[in-house]
PDB file of N, CA and C in Angstrom:
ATOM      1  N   UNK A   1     158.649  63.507  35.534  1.00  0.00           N
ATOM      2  CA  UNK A   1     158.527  63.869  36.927  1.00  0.00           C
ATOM      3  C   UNK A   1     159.904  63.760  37.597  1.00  0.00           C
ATOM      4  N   UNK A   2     160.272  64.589  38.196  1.00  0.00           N
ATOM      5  CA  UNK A   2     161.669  64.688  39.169  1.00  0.00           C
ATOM      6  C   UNK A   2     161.345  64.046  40.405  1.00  0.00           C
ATOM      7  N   UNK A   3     162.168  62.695  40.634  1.00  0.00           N
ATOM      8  CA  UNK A   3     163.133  62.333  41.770  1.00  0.00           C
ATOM      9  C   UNK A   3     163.033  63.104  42.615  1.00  0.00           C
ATOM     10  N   UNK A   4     162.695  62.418  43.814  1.00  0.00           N
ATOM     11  CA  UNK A   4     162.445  63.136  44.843  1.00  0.00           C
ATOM     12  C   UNK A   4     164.340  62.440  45.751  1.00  0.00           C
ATOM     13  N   UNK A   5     164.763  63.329  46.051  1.00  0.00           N
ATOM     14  CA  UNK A   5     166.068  62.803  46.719  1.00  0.00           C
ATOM     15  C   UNK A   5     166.240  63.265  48.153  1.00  0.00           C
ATOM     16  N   UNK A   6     165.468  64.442  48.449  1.00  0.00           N
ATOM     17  CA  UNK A   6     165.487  64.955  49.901  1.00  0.00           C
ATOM     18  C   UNK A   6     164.598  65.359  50.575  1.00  0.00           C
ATOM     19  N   UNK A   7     164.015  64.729  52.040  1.00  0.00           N
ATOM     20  CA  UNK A   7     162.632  64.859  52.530  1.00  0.00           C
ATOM     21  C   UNK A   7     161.925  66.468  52.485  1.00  0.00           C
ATOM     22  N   UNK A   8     163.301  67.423  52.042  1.00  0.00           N
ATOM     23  CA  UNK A   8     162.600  68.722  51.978  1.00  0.00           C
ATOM     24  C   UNK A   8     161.225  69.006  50.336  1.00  0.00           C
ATOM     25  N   UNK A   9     161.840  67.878  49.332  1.00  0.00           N
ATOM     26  CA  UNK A   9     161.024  68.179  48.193  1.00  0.00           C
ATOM     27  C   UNK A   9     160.129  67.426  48.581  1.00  0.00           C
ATOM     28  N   UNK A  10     159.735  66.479  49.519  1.00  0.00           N
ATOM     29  CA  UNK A  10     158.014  66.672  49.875  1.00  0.00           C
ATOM     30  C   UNK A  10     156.560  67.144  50.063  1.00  0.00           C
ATOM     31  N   UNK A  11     155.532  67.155  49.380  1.00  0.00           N
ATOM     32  CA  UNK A  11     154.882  67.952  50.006  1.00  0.00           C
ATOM     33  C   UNK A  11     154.589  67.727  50.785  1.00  0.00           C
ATOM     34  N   UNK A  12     154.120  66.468  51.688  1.00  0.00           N
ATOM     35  CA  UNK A  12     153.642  65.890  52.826  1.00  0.00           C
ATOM     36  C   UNK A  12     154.780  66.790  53.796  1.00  0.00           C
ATOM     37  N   UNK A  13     155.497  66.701  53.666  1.00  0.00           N
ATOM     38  CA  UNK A  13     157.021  67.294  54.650  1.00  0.00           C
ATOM     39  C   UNK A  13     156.461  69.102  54.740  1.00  0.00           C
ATOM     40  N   UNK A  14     156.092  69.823  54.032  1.00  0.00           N
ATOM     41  CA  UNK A  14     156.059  70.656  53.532  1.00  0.00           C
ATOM     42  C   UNK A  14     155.095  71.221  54.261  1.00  0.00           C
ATOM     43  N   UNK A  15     153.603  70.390  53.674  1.00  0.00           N
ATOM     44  CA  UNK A  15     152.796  71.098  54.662  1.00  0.00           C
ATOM     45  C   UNK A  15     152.788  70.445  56.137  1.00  0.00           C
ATOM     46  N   UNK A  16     153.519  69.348  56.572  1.00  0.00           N
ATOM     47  CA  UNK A  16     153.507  69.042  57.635  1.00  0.00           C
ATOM     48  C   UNK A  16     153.886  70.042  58.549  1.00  0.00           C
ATOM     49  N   UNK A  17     154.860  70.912  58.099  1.00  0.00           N
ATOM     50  CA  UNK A  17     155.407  72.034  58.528  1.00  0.00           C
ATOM     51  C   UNK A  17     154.315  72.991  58.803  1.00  0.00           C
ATOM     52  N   UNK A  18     153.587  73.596  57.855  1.00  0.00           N
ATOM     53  CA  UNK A  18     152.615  74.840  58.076  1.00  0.00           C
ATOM     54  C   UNK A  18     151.599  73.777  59.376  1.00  0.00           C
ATOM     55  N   UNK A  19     151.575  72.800  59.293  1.00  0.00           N
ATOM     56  CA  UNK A  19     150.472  72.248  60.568  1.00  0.00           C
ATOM     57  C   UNK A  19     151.195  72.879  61.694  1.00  0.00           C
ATOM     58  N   UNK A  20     152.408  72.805  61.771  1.00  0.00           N
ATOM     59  CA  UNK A  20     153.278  72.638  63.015  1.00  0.00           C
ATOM     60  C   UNK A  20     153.091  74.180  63.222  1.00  0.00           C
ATOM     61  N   UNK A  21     152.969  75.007  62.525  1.00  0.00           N
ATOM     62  CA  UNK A  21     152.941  76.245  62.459  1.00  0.00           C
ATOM     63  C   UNK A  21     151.437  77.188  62.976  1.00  0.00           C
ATOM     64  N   UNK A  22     150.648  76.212  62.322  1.00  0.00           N
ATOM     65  CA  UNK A  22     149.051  76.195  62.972  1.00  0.00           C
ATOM     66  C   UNK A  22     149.011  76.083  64.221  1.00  0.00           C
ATOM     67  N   UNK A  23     149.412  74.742  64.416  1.00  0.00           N
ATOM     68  CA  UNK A  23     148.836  73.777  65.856  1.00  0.00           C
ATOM     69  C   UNK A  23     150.028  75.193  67.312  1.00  0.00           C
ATOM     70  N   UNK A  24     151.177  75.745  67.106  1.00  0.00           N
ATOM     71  CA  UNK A  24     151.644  77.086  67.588  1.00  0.00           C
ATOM     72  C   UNK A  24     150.984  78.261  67.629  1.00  0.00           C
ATOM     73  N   UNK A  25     150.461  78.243  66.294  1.00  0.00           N
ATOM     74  CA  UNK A  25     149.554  79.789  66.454  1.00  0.00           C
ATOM     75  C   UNK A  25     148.564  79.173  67.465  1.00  0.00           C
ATOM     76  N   UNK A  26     147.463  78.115  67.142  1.00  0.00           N
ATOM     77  CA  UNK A  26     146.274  77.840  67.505  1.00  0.00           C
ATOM     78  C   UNK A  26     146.742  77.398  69.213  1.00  0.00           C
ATOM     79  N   UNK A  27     147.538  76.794  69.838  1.00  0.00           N
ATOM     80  CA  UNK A  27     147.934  76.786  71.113  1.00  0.00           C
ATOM     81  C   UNK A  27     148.352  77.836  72.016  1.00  0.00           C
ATOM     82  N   UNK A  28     148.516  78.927  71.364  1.00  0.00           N
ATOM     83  CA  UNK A  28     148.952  80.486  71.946  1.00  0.00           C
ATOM     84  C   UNK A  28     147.637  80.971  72.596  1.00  0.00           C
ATOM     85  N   UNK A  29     146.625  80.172  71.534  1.00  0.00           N
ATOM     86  CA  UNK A  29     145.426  80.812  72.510  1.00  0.00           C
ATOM     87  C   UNK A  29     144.959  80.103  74.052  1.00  0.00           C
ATOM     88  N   UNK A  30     145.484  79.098  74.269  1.00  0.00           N
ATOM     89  CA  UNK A  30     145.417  78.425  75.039  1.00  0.00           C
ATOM     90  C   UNK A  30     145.528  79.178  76.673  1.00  0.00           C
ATOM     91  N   UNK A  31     144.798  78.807  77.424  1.00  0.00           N
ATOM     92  CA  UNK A  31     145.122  79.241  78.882  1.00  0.00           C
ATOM     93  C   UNK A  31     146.427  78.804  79.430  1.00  0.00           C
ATOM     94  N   UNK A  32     147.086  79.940  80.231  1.00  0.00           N
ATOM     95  CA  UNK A  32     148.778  79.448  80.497  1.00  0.00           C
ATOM     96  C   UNK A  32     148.584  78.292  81.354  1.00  0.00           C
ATOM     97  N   UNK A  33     147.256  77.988  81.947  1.00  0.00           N
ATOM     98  CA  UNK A  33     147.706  76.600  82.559  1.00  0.00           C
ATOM     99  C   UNK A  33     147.871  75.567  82.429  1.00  0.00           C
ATOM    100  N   UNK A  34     147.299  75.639  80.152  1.00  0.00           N
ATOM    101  CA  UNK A  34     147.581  74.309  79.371  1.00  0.00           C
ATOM    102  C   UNK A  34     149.215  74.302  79.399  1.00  0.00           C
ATOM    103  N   UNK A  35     149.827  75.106  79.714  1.00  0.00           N
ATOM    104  CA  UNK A  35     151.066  75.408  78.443  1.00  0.00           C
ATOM    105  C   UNK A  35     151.897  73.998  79.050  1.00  0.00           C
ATOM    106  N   UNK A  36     151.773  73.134  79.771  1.00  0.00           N
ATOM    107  CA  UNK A  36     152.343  71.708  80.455  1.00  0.00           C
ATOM    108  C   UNK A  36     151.713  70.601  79.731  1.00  0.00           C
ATOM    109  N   UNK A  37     150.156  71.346  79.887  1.00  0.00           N
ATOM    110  CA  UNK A  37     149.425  70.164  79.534  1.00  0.00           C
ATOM    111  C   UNK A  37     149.202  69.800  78.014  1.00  0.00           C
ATOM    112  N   UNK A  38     148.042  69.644  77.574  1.00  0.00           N
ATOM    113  CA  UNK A  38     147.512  69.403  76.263  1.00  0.00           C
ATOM    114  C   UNK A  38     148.477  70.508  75.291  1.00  0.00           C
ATOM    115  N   UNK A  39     148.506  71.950  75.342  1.00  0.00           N
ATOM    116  CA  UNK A  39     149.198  72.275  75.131  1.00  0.00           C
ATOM    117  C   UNK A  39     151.026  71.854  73.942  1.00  0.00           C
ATOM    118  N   UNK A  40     151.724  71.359  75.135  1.00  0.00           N
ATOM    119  CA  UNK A  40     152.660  71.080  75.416  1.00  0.00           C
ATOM    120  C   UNK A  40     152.509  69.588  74.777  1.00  0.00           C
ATOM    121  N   UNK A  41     151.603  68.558  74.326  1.00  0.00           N
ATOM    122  CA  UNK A  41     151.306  67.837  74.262  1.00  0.00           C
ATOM    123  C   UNK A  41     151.137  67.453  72.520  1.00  0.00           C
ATOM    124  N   UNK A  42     150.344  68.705  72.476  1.00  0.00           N
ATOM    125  CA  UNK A  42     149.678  68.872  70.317  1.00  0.00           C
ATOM    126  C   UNK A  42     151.106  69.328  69.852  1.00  0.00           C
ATOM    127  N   UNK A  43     151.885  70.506  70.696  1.00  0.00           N
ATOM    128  CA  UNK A  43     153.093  70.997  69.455  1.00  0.00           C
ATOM    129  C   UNK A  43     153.553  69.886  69.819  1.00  0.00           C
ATOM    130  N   UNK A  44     154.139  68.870  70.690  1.00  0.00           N
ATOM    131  CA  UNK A  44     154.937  67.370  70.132  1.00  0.00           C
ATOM    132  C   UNK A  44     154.649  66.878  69.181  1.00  0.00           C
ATOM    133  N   UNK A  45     153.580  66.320  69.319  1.00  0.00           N
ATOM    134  CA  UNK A  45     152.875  65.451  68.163  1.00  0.00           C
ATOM    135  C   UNK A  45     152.763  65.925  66.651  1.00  0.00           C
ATOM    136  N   UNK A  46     152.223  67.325  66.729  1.00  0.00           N
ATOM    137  CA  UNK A  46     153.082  67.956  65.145  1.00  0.00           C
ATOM    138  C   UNK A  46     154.432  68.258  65.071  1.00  0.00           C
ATOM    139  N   UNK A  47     155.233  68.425  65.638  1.00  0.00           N
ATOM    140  CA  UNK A  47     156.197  67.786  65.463  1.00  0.00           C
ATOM    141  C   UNK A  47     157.084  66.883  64.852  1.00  0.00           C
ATOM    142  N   UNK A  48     156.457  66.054  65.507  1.00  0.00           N
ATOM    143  CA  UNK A  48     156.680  64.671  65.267  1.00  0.00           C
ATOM    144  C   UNK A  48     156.425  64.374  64.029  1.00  0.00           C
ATOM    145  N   UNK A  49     155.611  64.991  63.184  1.00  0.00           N
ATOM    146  CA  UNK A  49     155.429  64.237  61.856  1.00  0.00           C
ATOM    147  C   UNK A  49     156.404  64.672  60.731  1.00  0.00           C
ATOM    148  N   UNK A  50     156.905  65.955  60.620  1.00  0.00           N
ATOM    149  CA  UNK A  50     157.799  66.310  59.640  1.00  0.00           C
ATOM    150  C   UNK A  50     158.741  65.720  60.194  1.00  0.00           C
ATOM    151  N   UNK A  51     159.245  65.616  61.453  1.00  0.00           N
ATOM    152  CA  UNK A  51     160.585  64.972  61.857  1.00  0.00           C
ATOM    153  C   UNK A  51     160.593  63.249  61.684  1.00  0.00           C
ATOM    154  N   UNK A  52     159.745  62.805  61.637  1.00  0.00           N
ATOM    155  CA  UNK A  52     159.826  61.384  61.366  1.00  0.00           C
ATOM    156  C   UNK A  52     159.622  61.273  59.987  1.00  0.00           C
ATOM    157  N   UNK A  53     158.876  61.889  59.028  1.00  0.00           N
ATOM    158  CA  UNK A  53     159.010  61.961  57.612  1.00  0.00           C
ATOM    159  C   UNK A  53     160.419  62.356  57.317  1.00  0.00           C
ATOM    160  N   UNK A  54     161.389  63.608  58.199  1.00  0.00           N
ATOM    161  CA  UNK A  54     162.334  62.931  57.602  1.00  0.00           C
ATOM    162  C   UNK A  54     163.492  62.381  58.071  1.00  0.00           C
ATOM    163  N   UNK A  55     163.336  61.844  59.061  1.00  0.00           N
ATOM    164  CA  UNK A  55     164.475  60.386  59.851  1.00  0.00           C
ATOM    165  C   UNK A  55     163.796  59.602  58.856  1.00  0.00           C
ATOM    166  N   UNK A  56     162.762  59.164  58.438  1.00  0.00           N
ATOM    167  CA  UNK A  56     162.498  58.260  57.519  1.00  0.00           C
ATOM    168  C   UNK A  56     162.809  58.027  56.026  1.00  0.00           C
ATOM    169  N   UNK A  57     162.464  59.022  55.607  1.00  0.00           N
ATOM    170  CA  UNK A  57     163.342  59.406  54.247  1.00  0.00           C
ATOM    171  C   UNK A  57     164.840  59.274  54.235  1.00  0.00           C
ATOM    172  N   UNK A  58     165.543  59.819  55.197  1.00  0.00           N
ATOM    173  CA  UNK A  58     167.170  59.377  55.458  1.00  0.00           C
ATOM    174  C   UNK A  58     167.770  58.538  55.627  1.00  0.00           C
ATOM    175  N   UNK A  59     167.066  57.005  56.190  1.00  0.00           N
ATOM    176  CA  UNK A  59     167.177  56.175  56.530  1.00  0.00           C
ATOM    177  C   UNK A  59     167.406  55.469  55.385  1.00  0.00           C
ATOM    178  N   UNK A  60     167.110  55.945  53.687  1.00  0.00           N
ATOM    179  CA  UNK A  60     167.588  54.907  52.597  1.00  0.00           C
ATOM    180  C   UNK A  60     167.073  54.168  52.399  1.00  0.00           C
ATOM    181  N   UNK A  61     166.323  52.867  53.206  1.00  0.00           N
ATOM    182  CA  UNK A  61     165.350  51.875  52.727  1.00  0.00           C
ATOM    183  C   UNK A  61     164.180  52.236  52.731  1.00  0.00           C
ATOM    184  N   UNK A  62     163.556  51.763  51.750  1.00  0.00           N
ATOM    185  CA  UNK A  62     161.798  51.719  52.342  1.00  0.00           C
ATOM    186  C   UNK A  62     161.457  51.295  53.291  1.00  0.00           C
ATOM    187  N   UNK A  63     161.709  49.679  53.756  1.00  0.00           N
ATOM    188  CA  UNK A  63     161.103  49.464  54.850  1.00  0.00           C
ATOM    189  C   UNK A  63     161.300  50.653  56.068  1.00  0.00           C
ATOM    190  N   UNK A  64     162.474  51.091  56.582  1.00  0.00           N
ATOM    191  CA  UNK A  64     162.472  51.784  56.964  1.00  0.00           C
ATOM    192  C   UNK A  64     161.745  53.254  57.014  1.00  0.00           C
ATOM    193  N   UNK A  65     161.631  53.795  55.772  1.00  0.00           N
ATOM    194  CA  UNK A  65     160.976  54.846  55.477  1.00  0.00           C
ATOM    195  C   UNK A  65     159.498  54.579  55.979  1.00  0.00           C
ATOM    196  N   UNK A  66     158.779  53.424  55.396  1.00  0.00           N
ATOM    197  CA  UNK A  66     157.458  53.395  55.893  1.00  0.00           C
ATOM    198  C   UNK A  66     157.520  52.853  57.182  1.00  0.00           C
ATOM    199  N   UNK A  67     158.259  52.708  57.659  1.00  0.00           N
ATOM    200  CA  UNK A  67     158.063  52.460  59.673  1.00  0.00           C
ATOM    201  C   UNK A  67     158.077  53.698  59.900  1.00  0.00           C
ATOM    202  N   UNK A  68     158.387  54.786  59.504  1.00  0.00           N
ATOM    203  CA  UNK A  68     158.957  55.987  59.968  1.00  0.00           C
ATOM    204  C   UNK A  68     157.379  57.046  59.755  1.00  0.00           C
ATOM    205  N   UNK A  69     156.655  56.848  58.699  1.00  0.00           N
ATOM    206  CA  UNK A  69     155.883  57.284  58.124  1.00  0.00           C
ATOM    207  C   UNK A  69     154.127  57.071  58.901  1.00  0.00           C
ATOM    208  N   UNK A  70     154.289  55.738  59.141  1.00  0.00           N
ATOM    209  CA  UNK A  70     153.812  55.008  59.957  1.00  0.00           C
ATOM    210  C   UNK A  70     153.477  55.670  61.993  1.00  0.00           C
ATOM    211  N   UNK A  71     154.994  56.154  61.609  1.00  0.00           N
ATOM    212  CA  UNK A  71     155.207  56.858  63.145  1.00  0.00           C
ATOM    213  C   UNK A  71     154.422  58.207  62.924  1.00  0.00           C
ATOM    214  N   UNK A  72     154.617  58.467  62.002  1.00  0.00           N
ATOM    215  CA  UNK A  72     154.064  60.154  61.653  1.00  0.00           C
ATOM    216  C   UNK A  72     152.468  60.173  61.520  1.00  0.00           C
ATOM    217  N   UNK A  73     152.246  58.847  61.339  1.00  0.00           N
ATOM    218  CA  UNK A  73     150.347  58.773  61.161  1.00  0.00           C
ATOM    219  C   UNK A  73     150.413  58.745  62.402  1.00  0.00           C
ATOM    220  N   UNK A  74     150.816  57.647  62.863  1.00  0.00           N
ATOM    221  CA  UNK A  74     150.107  57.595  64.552  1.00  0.00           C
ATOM    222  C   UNK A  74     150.575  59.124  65.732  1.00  0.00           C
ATOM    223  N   UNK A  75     151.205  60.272  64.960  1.00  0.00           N
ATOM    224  CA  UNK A  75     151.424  61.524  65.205  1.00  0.00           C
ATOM    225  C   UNK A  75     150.620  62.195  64.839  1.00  0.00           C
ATOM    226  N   UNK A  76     149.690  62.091  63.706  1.00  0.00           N
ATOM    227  CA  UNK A  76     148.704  62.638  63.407  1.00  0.00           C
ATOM    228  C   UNK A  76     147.365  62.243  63.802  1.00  0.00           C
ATOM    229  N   UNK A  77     147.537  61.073  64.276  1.00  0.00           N
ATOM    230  CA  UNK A  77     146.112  60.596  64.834  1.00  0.00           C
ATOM    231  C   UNK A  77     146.370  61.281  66.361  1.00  0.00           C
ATOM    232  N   UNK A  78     147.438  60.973  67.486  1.00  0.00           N
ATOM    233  CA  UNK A  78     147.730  61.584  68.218  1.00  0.00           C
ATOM    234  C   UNK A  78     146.548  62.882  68.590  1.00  0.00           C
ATOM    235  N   UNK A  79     147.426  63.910  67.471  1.00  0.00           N
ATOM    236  CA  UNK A  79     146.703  65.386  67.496  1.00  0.00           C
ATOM    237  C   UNK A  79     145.518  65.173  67.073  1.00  0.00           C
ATOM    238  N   UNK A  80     144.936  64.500  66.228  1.00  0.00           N
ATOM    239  CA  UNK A  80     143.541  64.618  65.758  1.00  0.00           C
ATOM    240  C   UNK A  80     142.841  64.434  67.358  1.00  0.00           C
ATOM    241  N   UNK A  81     142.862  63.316  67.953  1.00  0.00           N
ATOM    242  CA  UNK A  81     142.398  63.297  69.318  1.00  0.00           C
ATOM    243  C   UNK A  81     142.247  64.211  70.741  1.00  0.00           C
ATOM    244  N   UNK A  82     144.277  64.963  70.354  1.00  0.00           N
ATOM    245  CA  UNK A  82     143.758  66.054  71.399  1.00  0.00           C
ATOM    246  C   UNK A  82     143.349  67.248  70.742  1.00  0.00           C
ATOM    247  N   UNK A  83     143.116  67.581  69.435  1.00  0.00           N
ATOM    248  CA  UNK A  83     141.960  68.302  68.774  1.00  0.00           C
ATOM    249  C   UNK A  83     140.439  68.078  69.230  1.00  0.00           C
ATOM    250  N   UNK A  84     140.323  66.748  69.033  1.00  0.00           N
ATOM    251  CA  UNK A  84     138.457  66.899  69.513  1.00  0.00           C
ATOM    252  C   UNK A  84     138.594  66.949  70.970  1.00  0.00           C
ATOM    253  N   UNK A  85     139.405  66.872  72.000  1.00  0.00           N
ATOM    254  CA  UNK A  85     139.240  67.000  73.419  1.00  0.00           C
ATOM    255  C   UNK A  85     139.473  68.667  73.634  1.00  0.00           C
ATOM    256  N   UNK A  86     140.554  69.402  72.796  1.00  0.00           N
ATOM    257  CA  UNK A  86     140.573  70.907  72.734  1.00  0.00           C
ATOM    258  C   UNK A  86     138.993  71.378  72.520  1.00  0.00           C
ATOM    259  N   UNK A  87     138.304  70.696  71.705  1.00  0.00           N
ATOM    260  CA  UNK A  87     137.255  71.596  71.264  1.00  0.00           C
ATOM    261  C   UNK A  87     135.730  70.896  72.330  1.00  0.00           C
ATOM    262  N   UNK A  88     136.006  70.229  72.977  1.00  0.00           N
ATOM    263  CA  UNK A  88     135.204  69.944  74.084  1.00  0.00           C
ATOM    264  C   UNK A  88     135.270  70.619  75.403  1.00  0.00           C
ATOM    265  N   UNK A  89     136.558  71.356  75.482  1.00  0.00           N
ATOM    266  CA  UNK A  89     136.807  71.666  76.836  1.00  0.00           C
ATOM    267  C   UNK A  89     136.268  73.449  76.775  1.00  0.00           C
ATOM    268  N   UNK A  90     136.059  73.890  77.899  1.00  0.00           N
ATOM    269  CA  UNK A  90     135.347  75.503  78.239  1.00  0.00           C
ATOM    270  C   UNK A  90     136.202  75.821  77.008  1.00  0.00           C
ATOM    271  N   UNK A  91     137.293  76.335  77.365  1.00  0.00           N
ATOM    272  CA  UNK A  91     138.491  77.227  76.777  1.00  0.00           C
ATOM    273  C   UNK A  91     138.538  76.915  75.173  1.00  0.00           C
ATOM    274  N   UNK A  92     138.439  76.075  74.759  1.00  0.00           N
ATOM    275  CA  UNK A  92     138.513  75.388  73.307  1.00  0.00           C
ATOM    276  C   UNK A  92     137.121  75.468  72.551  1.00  0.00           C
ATOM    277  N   UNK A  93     136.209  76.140  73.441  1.00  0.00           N
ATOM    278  CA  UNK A  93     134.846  75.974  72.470  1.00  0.00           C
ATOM    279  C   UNK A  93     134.892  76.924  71.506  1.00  0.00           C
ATOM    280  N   UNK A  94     135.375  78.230  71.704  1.00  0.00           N
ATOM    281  CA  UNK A  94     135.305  79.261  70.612  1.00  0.00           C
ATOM    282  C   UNK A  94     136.000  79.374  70.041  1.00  0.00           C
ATOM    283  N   UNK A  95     137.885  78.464  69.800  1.00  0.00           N
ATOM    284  CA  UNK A  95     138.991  78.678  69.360  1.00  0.00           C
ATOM    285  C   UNK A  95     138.161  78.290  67.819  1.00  0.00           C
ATOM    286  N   UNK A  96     139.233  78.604  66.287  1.00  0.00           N
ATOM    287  CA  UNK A  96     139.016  78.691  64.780  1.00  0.00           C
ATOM    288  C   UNK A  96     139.804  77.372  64.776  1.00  0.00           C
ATOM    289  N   UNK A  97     139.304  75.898  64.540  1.00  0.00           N
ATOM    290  CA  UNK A  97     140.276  74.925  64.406  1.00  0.00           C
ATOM    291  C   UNK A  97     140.199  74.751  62.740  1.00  0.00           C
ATOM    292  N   UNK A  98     139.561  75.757  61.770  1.00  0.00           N
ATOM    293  CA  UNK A  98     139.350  75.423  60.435  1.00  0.00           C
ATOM    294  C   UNK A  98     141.004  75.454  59.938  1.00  0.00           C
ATOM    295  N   UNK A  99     142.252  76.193  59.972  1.00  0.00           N
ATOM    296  CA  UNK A  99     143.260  75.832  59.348  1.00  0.00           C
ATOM    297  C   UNK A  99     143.757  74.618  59.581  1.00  0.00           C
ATOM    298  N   UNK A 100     144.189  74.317  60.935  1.00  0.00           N
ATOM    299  CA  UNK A 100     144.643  73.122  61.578  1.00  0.00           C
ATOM    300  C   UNK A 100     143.589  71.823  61.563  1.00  0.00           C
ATOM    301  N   UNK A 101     142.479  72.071  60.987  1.00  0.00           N
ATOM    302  CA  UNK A 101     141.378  70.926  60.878  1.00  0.00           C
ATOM    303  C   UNK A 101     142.118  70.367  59.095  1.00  0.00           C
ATOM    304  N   UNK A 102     141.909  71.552  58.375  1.00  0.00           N
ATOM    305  CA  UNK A 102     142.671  70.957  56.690  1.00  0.00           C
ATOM    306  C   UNK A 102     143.618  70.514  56.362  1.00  0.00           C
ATOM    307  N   UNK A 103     144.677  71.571  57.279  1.00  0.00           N
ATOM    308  CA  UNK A 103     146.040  70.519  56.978  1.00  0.00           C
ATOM    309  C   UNK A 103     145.959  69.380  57.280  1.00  0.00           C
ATOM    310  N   UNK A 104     145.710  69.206  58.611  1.00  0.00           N
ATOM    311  CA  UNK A 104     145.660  68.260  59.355  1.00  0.00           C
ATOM    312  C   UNK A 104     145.216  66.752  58.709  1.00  0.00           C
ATOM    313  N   UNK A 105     143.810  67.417  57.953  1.00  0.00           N
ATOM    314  CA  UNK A 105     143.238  65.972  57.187  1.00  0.00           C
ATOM    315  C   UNK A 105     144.061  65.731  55.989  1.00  0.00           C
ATOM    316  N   UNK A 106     144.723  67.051  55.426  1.00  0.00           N
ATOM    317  CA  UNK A 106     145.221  66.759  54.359  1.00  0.00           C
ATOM    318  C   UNK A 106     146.756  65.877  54.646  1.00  0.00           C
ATOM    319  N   UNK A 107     147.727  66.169  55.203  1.00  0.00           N
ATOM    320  CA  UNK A 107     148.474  65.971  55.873  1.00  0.00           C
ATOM    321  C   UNK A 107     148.320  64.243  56.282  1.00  0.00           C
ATOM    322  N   UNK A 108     147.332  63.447  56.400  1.00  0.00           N
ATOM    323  CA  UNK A 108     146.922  62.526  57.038  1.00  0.00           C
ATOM    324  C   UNK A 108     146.596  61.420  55.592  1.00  0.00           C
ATOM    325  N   UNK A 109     146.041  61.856  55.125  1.00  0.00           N
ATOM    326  CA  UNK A 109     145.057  61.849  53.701  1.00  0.00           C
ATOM    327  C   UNK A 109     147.140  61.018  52.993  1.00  0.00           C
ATOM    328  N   UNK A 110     148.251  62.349  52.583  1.00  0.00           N
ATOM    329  CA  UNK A 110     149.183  61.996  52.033  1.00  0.00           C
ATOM    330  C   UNK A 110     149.950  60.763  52.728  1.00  0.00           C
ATOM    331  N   UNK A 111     149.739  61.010  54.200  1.00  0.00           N
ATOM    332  CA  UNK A 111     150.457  59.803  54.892  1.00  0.00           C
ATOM    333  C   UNK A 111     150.205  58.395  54.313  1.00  0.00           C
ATOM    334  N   UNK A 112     148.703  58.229  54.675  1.00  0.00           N
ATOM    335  CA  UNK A 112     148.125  57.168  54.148  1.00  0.00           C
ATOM    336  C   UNK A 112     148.399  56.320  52.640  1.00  0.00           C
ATOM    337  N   UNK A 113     148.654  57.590  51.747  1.00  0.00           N
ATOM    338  CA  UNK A 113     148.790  57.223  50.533  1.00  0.00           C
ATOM    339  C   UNK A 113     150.439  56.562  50.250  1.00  0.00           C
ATOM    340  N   UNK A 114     151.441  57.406  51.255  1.00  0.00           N
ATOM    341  CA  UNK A 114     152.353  57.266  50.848  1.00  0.00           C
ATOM    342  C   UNK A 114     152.769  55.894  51.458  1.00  0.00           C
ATOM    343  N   UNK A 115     151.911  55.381  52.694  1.00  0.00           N
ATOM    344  CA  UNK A 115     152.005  54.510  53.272  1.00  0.00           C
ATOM    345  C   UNK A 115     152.082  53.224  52.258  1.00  0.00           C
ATOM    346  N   UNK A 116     150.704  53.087  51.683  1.00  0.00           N
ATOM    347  CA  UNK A 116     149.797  51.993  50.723  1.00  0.00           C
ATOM    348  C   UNK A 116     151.006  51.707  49.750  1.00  0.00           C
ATOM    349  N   UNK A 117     151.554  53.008  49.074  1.00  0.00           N
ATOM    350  CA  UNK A 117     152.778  52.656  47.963  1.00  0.00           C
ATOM    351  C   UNK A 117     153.727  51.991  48.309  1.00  0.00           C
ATOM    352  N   UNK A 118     153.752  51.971  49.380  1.00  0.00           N
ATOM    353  CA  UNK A 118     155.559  51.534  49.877  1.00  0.00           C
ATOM    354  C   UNK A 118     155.320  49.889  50.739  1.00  0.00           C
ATOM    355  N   UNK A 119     153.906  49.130  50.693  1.00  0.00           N
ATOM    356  CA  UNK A 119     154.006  48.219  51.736  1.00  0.00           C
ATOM    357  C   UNK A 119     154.945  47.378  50.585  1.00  0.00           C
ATOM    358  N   UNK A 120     155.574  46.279  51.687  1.00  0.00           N
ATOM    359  CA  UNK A 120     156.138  45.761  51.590  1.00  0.00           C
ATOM    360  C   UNK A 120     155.853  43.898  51.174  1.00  0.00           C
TER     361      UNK A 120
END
């Protein structure tokens, strides 16, 4: 198995990306008067997870890495939350959350794991 040396040969990094790519498509449908709110709110938080996967990875230590990783769950729990409030509200009842529902778990699912390997 090849050494992983740069947060780009991740897959967690990887598909964290296509989420970020989802949670954009899937917010376009949004009414322009989210685009401040909730909105403006989910693309942070996906975001946030490839970018802290890799400030974390760069950072050289583990401990570090799993503080960083750590940050990226509680980025994914984040969105999981304003996911079920998207799909409660008028505007959000008919949106397709099935891509951004898989990554999402999957995405969450690797965090966790990569978390467990690395405690300290």
């Amino acid at each position: 198995m090849a050494q992983i040396t740069n947060y780009r040969d991740l897959i967690v990094w990887q598909k964290s990306i296509k989420l970020v790519i989802a949670i954009y498509k899937l917010t376009e449908k949004f009414p322009s008067s989210e685009v401040y709110g909730l909105s403006a709110q989910m693309r942070r938080a996906a975001v946030s997870i490839p970018s802290n996967i890799a400030e974390g990875k760069a950072r050289g230590s583990q401990k570090n890495y799993r503080v960083f990783l750590l940050h990226a769950f509680g980025s994914g729990a984040e969105l999981e939350a304003q996911l079920e409030i998207t799909k409660q509200l008028p505007f959000g009842k008919y949106l397709d959350y099935s891509e951004v529902g898989s990554i999402l778990l999957e995405v969450m699912k690797m965090l966790n794991s990569l978390i467990n390997k690395l405690k300290i």
